[in-house]
N, C-alpha and C. Protein backbone atom coordinates (compact mmCIF):
# COMPACT_ATOMS: atom_id res chain seq x y z
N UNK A 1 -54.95 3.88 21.94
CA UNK A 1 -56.18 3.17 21.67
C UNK A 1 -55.89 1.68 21.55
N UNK A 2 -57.12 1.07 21.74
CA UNK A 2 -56.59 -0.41 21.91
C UNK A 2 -56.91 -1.06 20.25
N UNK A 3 -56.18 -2.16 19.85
CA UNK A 3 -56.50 -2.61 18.79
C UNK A 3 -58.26 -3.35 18.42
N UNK A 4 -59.17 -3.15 19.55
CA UNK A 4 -60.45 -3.86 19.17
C UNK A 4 -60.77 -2.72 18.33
N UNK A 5 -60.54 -1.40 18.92
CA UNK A 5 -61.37 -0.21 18.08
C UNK A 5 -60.51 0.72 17.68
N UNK A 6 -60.10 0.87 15.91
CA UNK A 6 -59.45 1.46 15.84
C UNK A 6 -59.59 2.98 15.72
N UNK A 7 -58.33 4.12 15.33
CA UNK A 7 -58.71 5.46 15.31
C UNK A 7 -59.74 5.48 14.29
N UNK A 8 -60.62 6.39 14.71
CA UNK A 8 -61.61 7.09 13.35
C UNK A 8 -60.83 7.47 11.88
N UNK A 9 -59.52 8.12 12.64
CA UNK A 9 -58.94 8.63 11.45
C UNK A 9 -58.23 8.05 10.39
N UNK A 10 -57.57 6.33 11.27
CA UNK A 10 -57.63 5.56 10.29
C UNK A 10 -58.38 5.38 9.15
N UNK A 11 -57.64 4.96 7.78
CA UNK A 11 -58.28 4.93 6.49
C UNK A 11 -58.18 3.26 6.18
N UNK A 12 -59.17 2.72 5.66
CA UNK A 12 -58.76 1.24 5.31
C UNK A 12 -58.08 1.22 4.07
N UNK A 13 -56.82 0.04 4.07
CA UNK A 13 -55.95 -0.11 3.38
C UNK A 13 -56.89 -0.87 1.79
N UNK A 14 -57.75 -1.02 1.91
CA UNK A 14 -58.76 -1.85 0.95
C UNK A 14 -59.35 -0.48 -0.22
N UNK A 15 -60.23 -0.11 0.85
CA UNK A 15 -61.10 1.35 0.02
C UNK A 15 -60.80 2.08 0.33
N UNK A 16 -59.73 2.90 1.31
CA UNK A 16 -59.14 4.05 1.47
C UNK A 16 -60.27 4.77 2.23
N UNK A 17 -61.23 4.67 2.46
CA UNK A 17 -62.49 5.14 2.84
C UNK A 17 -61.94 5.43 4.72
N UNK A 18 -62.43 5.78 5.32
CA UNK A 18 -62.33 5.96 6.74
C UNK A 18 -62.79 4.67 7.62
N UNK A 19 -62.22 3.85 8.17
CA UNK A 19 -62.86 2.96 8.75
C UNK A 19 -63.73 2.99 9.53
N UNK A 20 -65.06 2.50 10.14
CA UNK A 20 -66.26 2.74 10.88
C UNK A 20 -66.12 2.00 12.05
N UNK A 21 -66.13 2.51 13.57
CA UNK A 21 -66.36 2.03 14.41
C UNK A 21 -66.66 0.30 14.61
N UNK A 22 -66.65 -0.32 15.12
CA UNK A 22 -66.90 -1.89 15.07
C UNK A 22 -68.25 -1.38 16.24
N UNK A 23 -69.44 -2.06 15.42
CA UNK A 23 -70.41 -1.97 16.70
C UNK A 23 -70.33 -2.96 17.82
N UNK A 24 -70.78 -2.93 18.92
CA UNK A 24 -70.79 -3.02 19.99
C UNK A 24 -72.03 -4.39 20.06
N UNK A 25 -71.46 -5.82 20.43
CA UNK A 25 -71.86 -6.82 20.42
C UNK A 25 -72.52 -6.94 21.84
N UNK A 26 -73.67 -7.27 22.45
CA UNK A 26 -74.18 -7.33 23.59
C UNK A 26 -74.21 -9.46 24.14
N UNK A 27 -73.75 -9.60 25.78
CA UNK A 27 -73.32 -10.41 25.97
C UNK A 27 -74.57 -12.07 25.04
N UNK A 28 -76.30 -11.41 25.39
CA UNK A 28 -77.40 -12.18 24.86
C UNK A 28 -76.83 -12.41 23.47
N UNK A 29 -76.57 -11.52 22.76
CA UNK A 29 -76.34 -11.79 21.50
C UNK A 29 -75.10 -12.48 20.78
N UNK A 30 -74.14 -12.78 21.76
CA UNK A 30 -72.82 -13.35 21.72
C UNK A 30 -73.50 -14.88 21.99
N UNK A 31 -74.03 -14.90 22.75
CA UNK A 31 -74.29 -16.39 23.29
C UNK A 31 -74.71 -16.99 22.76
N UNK A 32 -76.46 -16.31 22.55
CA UNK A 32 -77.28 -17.37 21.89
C UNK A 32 -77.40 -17.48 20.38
N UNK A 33 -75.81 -16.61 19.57
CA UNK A 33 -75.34 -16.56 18.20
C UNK A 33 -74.87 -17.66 18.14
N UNK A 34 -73.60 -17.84 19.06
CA UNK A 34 -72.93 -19.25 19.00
C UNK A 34 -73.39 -20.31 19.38
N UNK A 35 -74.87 -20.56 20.30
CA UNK A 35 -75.51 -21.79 20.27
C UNK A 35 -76.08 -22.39 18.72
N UNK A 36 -76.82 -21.30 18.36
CA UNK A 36 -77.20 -21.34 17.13
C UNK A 36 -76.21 -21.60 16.04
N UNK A 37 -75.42 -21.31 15.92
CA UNK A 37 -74.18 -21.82 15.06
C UNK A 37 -73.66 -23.12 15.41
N UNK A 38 -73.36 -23.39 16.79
CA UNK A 38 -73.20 -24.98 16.92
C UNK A 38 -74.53 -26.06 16.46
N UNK A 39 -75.34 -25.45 16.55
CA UNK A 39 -76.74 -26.46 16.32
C UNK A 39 -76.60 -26.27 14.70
N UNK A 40 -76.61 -25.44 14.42
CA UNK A 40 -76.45 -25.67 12.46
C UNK A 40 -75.25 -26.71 12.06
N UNK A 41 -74.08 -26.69 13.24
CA UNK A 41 -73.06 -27.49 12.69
C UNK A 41 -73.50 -29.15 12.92
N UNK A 42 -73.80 -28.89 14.32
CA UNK A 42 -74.78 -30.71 14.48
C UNK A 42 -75.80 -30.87 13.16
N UNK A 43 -76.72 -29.98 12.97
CA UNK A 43 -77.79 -30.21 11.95
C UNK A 43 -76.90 -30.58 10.78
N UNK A 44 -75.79 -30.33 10.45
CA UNK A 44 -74.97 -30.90 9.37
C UNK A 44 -74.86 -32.68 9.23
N UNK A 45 -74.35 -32.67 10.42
CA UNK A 45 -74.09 -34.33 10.98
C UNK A 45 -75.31 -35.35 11.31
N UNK A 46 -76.52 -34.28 11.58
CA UNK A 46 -77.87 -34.76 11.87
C UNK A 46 -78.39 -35.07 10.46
N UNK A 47 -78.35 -34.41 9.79
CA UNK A 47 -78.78 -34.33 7.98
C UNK A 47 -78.09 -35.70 7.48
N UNK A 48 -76.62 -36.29 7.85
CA UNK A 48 -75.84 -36.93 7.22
C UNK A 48 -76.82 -38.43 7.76
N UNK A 49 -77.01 -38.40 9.11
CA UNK A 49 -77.51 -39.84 9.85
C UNK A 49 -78.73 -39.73 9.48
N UNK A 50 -79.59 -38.76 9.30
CA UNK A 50 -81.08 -38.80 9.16
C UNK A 50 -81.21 -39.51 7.17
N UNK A 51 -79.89 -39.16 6.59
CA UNK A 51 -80.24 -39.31 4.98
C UNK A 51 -80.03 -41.12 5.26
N UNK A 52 -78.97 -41.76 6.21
CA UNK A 52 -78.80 -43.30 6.02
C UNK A 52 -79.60 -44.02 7.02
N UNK A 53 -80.24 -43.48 7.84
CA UNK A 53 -81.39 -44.36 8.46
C UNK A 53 -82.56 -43.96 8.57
N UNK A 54 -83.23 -43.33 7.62
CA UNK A 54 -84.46 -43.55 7.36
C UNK A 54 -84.67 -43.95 5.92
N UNK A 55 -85.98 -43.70 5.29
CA UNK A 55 -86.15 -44.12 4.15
C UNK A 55 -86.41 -42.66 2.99
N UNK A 56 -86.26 -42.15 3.16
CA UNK A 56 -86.78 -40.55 3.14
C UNK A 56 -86.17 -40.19 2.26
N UNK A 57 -86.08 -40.15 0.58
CA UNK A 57 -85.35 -39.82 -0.71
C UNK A 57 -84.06 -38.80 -0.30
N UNK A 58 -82.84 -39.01 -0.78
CA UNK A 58 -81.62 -38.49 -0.28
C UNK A 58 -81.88 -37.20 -1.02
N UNK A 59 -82.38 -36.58 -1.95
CA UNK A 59 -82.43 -34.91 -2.34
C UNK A 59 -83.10 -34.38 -1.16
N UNK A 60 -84.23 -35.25 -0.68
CA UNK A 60 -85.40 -34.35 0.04
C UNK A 60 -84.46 -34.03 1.57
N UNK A 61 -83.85 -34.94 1.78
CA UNK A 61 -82.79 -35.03 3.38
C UNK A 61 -81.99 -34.07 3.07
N UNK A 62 -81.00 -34.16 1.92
CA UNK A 62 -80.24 -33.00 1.81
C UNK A 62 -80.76 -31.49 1.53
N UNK A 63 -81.55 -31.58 0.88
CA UNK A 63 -82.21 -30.36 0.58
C UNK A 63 -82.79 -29.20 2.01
N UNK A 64 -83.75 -30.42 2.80
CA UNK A 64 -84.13 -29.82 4.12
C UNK A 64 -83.29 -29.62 4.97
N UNK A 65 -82.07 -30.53 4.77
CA UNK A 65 -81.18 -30.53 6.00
C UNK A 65 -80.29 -28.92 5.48
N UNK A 66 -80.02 -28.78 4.15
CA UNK A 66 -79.07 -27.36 4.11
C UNK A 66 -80.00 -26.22 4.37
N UNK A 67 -81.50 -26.61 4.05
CA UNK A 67 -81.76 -25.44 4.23
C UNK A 67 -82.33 -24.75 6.15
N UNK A 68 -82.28 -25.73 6.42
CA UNK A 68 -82.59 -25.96 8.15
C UNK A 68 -81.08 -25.01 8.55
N UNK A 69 -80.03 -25.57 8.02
CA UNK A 69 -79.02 -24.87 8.61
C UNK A 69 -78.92 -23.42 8.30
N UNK A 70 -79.07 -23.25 6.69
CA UNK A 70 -79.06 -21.52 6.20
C UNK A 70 -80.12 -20.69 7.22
N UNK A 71 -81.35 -21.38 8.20
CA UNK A 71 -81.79 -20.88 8.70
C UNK A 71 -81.43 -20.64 10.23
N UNK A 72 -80.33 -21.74 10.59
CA UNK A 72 -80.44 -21.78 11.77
C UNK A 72 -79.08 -20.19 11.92
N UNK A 73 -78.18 -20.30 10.39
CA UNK A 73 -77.34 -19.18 10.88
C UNK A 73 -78.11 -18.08 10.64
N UNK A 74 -79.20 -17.79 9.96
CA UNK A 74 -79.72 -16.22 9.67
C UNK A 74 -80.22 -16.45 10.78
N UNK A 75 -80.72 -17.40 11.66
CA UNK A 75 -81.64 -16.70 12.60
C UNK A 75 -80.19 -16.25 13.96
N UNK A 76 -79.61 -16.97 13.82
CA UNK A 76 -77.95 -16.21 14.59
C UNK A 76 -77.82 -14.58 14.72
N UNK A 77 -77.71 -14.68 12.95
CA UNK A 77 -77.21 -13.17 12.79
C UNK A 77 -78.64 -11.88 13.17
N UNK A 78 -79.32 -12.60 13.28
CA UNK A 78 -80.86 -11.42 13.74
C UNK A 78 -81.00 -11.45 15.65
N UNK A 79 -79.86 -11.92 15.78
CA UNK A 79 -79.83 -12.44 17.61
C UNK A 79 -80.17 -11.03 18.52
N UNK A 80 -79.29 -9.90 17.92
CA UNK A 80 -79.57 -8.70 17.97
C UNK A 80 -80.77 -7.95 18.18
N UNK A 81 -81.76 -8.43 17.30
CA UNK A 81 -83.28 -7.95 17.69
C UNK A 81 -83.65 -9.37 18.27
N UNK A 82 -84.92 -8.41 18.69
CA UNK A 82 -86.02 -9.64 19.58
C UNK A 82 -86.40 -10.52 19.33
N UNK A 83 -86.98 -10.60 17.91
CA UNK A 83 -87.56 -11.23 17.03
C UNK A 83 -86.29 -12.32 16.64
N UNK A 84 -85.24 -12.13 16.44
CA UNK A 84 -84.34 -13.21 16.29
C UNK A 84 -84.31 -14.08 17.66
N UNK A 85 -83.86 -13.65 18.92
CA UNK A 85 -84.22 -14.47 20.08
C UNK A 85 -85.62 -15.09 19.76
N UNK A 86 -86.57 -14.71 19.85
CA UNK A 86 -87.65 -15.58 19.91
C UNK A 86 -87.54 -16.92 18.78
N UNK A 87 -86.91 -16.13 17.46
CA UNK A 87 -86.76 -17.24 16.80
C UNK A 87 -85.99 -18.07 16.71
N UNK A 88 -84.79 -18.12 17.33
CA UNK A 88 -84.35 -18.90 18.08
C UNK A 88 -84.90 -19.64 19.18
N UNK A 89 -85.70 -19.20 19.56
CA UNK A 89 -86.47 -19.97 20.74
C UNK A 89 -87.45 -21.16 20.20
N UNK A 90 -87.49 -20.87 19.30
CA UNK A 90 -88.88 -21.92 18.04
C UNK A 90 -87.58 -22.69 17.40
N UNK A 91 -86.31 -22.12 17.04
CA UNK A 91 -85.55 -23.61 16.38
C UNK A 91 -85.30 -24.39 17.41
N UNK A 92 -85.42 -24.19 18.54
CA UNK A 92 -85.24 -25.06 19.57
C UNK A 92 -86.24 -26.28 19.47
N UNK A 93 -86.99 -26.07 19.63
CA UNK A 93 -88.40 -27.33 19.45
C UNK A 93 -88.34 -27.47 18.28
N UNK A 94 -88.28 -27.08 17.33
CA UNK A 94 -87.82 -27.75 15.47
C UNK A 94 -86.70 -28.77 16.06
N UNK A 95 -85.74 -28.18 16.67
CA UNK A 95 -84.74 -29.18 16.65
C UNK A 95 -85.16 -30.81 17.49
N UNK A 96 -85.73 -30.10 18.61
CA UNK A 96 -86.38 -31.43 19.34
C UNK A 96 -87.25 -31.89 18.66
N UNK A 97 -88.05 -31.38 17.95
CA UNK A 97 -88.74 -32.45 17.10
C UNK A 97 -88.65 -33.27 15.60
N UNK A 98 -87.18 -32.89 15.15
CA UNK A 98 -86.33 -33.48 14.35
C UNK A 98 -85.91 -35.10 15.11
N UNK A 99 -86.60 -35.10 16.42
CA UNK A 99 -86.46 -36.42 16.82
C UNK A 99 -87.20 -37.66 16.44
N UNK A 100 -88.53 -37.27 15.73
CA UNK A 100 -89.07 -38.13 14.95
C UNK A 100 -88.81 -38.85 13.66
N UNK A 101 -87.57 -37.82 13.20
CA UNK A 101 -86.93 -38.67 12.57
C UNK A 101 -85.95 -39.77 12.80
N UNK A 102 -84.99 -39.15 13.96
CA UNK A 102 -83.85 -40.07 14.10
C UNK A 102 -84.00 -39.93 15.58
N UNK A 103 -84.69 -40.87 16.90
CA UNK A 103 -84.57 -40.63 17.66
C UNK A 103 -83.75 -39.62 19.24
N UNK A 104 -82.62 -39.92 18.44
CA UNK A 104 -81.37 -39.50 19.13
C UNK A 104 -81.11 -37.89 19.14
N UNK A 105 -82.02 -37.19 18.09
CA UNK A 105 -82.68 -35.70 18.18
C UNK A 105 -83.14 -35.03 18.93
N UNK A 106 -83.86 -36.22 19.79
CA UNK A 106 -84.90 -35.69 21.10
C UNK A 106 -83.71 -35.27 22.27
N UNK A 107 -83.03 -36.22 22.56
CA UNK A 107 -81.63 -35.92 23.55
C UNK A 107 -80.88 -34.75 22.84
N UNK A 108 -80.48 -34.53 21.52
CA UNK A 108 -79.29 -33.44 20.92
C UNK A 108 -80.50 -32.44 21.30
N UNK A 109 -81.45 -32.32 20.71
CA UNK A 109 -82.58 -31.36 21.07
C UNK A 109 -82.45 -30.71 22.27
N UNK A 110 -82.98 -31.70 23.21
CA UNK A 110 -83.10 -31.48 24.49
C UNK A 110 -81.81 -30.38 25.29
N UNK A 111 -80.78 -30.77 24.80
CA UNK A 111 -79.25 -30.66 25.41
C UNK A 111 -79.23 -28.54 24.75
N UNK A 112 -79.78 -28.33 23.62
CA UNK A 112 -79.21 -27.64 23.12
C UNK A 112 -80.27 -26.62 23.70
N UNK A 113 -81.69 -27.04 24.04
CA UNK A 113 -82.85 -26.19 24.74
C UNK A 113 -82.47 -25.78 25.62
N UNK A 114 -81.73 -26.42 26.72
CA UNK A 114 -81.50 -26.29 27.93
C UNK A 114 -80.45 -25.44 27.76
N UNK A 115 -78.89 -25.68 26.84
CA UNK A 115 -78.02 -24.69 26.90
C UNK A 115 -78.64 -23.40 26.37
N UNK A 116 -79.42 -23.14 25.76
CA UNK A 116 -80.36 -21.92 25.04
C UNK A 116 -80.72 -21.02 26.27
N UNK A 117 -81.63 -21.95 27.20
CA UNK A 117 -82.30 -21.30 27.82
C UNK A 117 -81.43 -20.76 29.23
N UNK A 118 -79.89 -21.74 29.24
CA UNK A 118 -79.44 -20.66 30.43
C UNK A 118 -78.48 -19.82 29.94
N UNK A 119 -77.93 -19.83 28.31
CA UNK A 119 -77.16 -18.95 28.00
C UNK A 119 -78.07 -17.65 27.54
N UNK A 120 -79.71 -17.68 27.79
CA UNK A 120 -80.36 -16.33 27.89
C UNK A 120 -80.60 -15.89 28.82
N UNK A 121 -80.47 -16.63 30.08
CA UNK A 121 -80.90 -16.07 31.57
C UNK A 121 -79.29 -15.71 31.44
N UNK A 122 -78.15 -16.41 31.83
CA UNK A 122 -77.25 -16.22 32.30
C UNK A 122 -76.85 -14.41 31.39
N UNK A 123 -76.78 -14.90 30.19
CA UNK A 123 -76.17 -13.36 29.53
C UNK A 123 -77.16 -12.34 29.94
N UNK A 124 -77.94 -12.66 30.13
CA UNK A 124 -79.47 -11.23 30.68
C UNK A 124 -79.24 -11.07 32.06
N UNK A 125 -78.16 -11.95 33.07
CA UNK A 125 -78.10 -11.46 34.37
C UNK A 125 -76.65 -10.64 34.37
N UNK A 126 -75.91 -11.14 33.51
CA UNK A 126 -74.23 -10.64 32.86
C UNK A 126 -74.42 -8.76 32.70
N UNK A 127 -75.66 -8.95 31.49
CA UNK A 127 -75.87 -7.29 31.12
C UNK A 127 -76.52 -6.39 32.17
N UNK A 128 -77.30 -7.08 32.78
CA UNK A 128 -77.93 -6.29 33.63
C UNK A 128 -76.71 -5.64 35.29
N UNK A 129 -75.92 -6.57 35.73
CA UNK A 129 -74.95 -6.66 36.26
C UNK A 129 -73.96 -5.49 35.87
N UNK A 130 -73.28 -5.39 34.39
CA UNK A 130 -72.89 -4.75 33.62
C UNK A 130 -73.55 -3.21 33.96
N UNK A 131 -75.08 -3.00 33.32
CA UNK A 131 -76.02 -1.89 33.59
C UNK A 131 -75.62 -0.92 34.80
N UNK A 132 -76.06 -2.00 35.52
CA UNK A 132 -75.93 -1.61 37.04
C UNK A 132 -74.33 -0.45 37.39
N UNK A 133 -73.52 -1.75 37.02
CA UNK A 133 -72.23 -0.84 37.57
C UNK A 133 -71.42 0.38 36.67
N UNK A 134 -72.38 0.06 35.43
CA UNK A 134 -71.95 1.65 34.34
C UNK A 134 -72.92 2.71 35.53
N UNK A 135 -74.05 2.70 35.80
CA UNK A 135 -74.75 3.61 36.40
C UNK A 135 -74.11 3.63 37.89
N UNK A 136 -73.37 3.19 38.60
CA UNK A 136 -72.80 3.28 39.28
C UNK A 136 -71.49 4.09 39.43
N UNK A 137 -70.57 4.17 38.13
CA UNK A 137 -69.85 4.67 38.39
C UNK A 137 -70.15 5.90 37.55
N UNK A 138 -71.30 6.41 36.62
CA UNK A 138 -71.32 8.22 36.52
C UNK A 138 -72.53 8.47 37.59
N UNK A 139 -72.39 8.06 38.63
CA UNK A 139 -73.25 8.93 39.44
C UNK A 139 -72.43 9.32 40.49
């Protein structure tokens, strides 16, 4: 067996318990996890420039800016269902329109829509590709 998935019969060295299969990550959900995780890490650096050039009380910048990010990773980890893609699809335009604060949002925005939108076509042509040649080879 290969080390991604270990034996069933393995026991973990932690809880002694039987270890559980590692589920099975799909290519959409790999992708547009880690876009979303890079955009929470910019929204870090975006939070830092948005608190020194505007006028906008530094609790209220920090406050929105951590919590923009706690959302941008839960909406990561829900990538899995639909409802997380879509909502990912809406932090996209939050993010572009975080350009009214600090111009230079509209371009990071822009950059991160566009990688969004072909790392969902591209991984949805990957799986389907994938589909195809599992049904190909049990027939």
């Amino acid at each position: 067996m290969s080390d991604a998935t270990p034996d069933p019969d393995e026991t973990s060295p932690v809880t002694g318990r039987p270890r559980r299969p590692r589920r099975e990550r799909g290519v959409t959900e790999t992708l547009l996890s880690i876009v979303l995780v890079l955009e929470a890490v910019v929204l870090f650096f975006a939070t830092l420039a948005i608190n020194g050039l505007t006028d906008i009380p530094t609790p209220v910048v920090i406050a929105a800016g951590f919590a923009a990010i706690v959302v941008f990773v839960v909406v990561a980890l829900l990538q899995r269902f639909a409802v997380g893609v879509v909502l990912g699809g809406v932090l996209q335009g939050v993010l572009i329109a975080s350009g009214f604060l600090v111009g230079a949002m509209f371009v990071v925005g822009a950059v991160f829509a566009v990688l969004w939108v072909w790392c969902l076509v591209r991984a949805r042509r990957i799986e389907e590709s994938r589909h195809i040649a599992a049904e190909g080879e049990s027939a």
